[in-house]
Protein backbone atom coordinates (compact mmCIF):
# COMPACT_ATOMS: atom_id res chain seq x y z
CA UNK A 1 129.75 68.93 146.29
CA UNK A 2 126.44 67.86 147.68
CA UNK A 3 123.39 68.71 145.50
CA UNK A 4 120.60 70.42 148.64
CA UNK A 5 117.71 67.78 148.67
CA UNK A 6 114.31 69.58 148.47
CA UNK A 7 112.64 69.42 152.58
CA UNK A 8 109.81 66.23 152.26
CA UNK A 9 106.68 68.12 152.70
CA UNK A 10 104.75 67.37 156.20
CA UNK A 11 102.18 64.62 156.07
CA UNK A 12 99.00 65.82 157.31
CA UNK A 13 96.93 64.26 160.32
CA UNK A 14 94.67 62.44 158.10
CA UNK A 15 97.96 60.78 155.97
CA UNK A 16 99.79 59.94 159.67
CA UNK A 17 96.35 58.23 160.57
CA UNK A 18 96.42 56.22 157.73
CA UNK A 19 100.01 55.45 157.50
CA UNK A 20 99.61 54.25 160.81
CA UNK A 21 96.70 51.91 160.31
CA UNK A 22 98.49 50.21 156.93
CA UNK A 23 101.54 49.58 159.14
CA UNK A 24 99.76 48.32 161.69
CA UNK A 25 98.36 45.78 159.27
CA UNK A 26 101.86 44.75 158.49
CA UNK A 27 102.73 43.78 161.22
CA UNK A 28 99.83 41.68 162.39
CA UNK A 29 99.85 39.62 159.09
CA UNK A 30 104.09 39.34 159.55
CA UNK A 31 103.08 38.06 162.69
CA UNK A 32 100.74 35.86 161.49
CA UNK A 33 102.83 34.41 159.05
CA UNK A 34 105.79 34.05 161.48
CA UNK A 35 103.05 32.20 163.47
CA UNK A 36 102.48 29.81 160.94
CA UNK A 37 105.90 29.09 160.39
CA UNK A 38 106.98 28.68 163.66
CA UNK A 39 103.75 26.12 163.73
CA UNK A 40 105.19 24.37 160.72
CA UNK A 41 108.66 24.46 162.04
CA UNK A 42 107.17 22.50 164.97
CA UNK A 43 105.43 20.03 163.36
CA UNK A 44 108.50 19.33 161.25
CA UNK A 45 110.76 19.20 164.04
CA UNK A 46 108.70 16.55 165.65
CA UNK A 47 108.25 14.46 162.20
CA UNK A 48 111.90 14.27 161.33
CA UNK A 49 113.10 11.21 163.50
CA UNK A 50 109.79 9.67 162.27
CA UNK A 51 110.63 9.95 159.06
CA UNK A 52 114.20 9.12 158.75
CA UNK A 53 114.81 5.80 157.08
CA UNK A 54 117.93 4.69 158.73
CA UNK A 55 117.41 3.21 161.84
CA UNK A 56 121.26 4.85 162.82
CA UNK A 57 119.78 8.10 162.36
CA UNK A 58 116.90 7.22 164.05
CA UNK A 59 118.52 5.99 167.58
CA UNK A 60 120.37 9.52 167.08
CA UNK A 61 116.99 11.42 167.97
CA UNK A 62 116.66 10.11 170.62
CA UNK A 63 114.05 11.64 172.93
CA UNK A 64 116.25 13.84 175.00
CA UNK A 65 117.35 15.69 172.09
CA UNK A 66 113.99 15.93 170.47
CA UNK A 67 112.79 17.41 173.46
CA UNK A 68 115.92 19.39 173.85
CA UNK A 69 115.99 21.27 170.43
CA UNK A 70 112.20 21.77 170.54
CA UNK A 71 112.82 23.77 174.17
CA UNK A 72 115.28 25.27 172.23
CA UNK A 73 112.82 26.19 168.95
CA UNK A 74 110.39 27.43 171.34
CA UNK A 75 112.67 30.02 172.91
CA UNK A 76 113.54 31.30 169.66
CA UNK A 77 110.11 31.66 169.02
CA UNK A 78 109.24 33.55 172.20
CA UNK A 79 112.09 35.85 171.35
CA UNK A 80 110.59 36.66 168.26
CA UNK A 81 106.94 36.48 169.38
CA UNK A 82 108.89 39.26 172.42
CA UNK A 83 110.05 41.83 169.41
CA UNK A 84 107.04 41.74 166.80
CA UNK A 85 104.95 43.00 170.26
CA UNK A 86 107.17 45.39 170.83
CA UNK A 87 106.74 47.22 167.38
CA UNK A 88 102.82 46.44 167.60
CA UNK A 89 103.39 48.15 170.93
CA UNK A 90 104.89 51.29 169.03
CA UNK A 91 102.92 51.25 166.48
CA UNK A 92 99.60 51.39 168.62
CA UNK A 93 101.09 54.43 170.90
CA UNK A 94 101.53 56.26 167.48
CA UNK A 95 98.13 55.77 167.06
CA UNK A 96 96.72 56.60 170.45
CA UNK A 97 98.39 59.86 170.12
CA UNK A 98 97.51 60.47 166.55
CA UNK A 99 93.94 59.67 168.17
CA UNK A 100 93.68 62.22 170.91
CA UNK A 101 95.02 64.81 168.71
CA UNK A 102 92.40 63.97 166.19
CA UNK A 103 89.66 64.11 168.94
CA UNK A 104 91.48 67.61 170.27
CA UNK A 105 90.72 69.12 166.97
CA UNK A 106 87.29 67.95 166.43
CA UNK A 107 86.38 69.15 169.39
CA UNK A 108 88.06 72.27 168.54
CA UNK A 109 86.30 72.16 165.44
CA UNK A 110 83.04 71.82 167.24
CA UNK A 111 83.33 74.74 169.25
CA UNK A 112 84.27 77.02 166.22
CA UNK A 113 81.18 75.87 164.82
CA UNK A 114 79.01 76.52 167.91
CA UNK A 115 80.31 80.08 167.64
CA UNK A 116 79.70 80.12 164.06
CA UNK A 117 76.33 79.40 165.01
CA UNK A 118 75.13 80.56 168.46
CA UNK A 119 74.16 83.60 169.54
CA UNK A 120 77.03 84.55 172.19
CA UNK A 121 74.31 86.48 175.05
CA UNK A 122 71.69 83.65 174.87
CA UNK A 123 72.79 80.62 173.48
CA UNK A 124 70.20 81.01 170.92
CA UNK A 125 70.90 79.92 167.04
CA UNK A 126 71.82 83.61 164.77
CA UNK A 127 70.21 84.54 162.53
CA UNK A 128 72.48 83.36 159.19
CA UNK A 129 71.80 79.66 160.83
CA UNK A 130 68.09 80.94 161.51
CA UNK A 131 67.74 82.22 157.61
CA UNK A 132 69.48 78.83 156.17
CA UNK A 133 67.77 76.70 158.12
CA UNK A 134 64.29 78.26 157.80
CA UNK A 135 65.05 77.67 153.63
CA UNK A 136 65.87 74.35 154.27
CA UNK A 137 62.48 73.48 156.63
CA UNK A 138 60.74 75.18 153.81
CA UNK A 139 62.11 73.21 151.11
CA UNK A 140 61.00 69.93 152.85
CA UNK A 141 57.87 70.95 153.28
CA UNK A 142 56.96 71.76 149.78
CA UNK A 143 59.16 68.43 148.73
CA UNK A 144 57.00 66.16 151.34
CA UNK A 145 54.13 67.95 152.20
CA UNK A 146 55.00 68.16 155.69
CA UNK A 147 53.65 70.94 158.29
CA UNK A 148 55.65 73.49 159.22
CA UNK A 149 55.18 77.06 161.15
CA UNK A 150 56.90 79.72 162.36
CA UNK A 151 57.12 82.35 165.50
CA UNK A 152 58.46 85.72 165.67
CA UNK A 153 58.33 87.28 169.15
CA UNK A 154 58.91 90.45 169.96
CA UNK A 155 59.94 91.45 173.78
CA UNK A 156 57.66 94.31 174.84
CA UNK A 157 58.73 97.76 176.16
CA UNK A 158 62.09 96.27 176.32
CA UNK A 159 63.57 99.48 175.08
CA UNK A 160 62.14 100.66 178.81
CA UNK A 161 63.81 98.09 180.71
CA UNK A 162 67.38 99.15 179.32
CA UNK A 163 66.36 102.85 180.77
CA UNK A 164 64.92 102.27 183.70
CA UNK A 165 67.44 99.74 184.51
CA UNK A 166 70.06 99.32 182.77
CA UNK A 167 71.41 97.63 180.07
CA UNK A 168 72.46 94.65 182.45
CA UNK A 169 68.58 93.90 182.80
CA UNK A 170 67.81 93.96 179.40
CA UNK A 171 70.50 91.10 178.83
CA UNK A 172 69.30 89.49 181.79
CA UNK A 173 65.86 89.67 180.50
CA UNK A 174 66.86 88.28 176.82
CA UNK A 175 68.83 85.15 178.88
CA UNK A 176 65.51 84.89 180.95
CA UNK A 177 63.32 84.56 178.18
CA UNK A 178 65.51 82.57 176.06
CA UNK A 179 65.63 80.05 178.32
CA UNK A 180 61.88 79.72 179.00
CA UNK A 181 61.42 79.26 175.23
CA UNK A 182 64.33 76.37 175.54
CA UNK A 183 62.27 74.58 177.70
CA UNK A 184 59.15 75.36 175.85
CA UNK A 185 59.87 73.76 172.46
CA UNK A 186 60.60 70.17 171.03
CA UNK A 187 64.33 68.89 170.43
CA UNK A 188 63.55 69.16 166.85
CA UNK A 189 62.98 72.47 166.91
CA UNK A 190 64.73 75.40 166.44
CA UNK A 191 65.35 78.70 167.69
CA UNK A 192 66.57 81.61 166.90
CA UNK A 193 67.91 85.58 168.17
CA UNK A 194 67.46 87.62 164.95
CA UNK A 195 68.69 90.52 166.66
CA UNK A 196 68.07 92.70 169.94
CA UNK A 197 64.55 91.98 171.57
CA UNK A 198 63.29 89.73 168.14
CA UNK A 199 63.05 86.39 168.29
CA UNK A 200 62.18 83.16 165.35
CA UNK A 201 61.08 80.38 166.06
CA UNK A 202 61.21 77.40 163.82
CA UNK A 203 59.04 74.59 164.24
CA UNK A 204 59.37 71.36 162.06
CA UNK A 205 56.36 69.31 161.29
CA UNK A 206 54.35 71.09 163.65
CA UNK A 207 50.37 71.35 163.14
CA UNK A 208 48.67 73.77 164.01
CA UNK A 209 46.73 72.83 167.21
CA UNK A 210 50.29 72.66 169.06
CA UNK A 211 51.77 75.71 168.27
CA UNK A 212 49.32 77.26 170.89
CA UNK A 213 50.79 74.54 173.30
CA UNK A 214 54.13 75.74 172.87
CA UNK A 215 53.22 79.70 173.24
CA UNK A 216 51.65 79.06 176.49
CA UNK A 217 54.41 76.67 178.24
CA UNK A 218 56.67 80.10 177.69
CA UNK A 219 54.55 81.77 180.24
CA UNK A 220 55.83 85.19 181.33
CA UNK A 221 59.63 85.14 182.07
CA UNK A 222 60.41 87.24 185.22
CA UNK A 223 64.03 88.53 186.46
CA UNK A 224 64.80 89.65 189.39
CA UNK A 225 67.47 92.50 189.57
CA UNK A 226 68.45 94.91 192.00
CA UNK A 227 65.86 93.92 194.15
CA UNK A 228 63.11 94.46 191.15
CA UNK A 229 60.74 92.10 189.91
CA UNK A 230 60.54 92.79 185.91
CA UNK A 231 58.37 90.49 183.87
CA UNK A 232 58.92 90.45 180.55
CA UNK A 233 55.86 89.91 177.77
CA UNK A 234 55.99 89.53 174.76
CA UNK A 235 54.18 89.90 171.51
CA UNK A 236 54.11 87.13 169.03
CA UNK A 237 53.14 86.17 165.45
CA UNK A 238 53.36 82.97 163.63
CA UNK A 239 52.61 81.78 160.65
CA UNK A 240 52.15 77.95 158.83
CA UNK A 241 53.11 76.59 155.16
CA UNK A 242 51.14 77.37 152.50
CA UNK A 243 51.85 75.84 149.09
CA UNK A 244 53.98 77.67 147.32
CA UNK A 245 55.17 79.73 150.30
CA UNK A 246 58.81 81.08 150.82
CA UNK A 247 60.65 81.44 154.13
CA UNK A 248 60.61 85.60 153.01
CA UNK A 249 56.47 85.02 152.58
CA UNK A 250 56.04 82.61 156.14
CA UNK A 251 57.79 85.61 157.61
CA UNK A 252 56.09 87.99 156.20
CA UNK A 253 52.51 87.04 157.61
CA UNK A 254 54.10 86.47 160.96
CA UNK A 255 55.49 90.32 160.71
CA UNK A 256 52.19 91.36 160.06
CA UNK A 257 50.40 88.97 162.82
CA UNK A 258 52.66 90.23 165.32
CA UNK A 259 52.38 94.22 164.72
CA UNK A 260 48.92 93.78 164.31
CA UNK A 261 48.47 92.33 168.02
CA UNK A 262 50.98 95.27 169.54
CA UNK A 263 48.70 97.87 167.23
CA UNK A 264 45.27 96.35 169.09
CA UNK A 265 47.33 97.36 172.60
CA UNK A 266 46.71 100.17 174.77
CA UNK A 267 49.38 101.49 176.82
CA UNK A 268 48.43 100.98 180.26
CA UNK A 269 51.23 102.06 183.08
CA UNK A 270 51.33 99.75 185.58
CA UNK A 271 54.50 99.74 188.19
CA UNK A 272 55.34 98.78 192.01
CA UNK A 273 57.49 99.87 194.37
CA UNK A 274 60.11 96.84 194.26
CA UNK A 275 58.30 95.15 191.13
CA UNK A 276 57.92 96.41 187.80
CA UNK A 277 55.84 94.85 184.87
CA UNK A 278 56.38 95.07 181.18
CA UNK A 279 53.19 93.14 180.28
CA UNK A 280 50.83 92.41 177.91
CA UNK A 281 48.31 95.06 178.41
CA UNK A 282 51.15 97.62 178.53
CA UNK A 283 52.42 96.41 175.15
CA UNK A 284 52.85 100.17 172.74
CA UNK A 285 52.43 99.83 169.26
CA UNK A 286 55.56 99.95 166.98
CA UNK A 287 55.26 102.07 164.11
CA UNK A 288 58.18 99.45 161.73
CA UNK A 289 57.84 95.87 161.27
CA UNK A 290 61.00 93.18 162.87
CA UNK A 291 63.98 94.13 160.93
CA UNK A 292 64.26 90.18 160.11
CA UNK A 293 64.21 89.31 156.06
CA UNK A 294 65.29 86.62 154.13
């Protein structure tokens, strides 16, 4: 009666990979060694007559037949030179595959990530990245006294947009302006969609003299749909480190920066026939503060 051997458990990707490599380095150092065999083999081979002390044996080897067995050695040698490439050969497809299939999943990997991440409509960081990250920039500021500020933007009469047009504008007006702030910060920095028409901005050892730089390259974003020219404004706020500050306390000023600028508004209506503006001056004040907290 046969005793049922338990299945071997799967090796994972990372074990294959490495089983791979360590015979891989069998082989080459068999090979090497065969190499130096065959090398001393040779030398041997062509030592032997030189070294026998019988001058009989000697007229035996004669040249024909020293030159005959070593044609004969180096065949051999070429036959086995012929099968260790062959199982390097094997050995190094197994690995090219293992290869792309580890390269499949990181890039796999990578795109969970960005999802993880990203905000789907704008490409924009979310805000759990924008909250953990905003801790972390915080953290190295207070550790190495670095500068650091913040900007929260808030689209204005965006709510109006979505009515009047649908809510096909309004995303084409979040894409619009999230691209213009793209292009208006540094690599280092980063941004952020906290949610609807509210944006973050995080900005890394920034001082203060260039966040004003950065505001102004933003301009005023303008989308064109349905034959309609809507430019979108914005209100902003910002804020820099303080010692002792907290993200919840950098955000906090910026809240109150920002509402305080749509509070010192008047509503002015302004709109053409085929172009509509959502500007500055007809910014209406906002009776709660961004629902973004850390």
């Amino acid at each position: 009666m046969e005793i049922a051997r338990p299945e071997a458990k799967e090796a994972s990707d990372h074990e294959a990979f490495c089983a791979s490599i360590a015979e891989l380095d069998r082989v080459v150092k068999s090979n090497f060694r065969a190499t130096a065999l065959q090398i001393t083999v040779v030398i041997a081979a062509i030592l032997v007559p030189f070294m026998l002390e019988s001058p009989e044996a000697k007229r035996h080897f004669s040249a024909g037949g020293v030159a005959y067995g070593f044609l004969v050695l180096i065949l051999a040698m070429q036959i086995c030179d012929l099968f260790r490439h062959g199982q390097t050969a094997q050995v190094r497809e197994r690995l090219a595959k293992q290869l792309k299939v580890a390269v499949m999943q990181k890039i796999r990997a990578n795109r969970l990530y960005d999802l993880s991440i990203l905000d789907s409509l704008t490409g924009l960081h979310n805000r759990r990245f924008g909250e953990q990250r905003l801790q972390e920039e915080v953290a190295r500021s207070k550790r190495n006294d670095e500068p650091l500020a913040v900007l929260l933007f808030d689209l204005d009469h965006f709510k109006e947009i979505n009515d009047q047009y649908g809510h096909a504008a309004g995303d084409a007006a979040l894409k619009e302006f999230s691209r213009k702030l793209k292009r208006a910060i540094r690599a280092c920095d980063v941004p952020v969609r906290v949610g609807g028409d509210e944006f973050l901005v995080i900005l890394p050892e920034c001082p203060r003299e260039k966040v004003d730089m950065i505001v102004d390259r933003i301009g005023s974003p303008e989308v064109r749909f349905n034959e309609h020219a809507i430019t979108v404004q914005y209100s902003v706020g910002r804020a820099h480190y303080q010692i002792d500050d907290t993200s919840h306390t950098m955000l906090q000023r910026a809240d109150q920066m920002l509402y305080a600028q749509k509070a010192s508004r008047r509503t002015k209506a302004g709109a053409g026939e085929n172009k509509t503006h959502f500007g500055a001056e007809q910014t209406v004040g906002y009776e709660r503060p961004p629902s973004f907290r850390t």
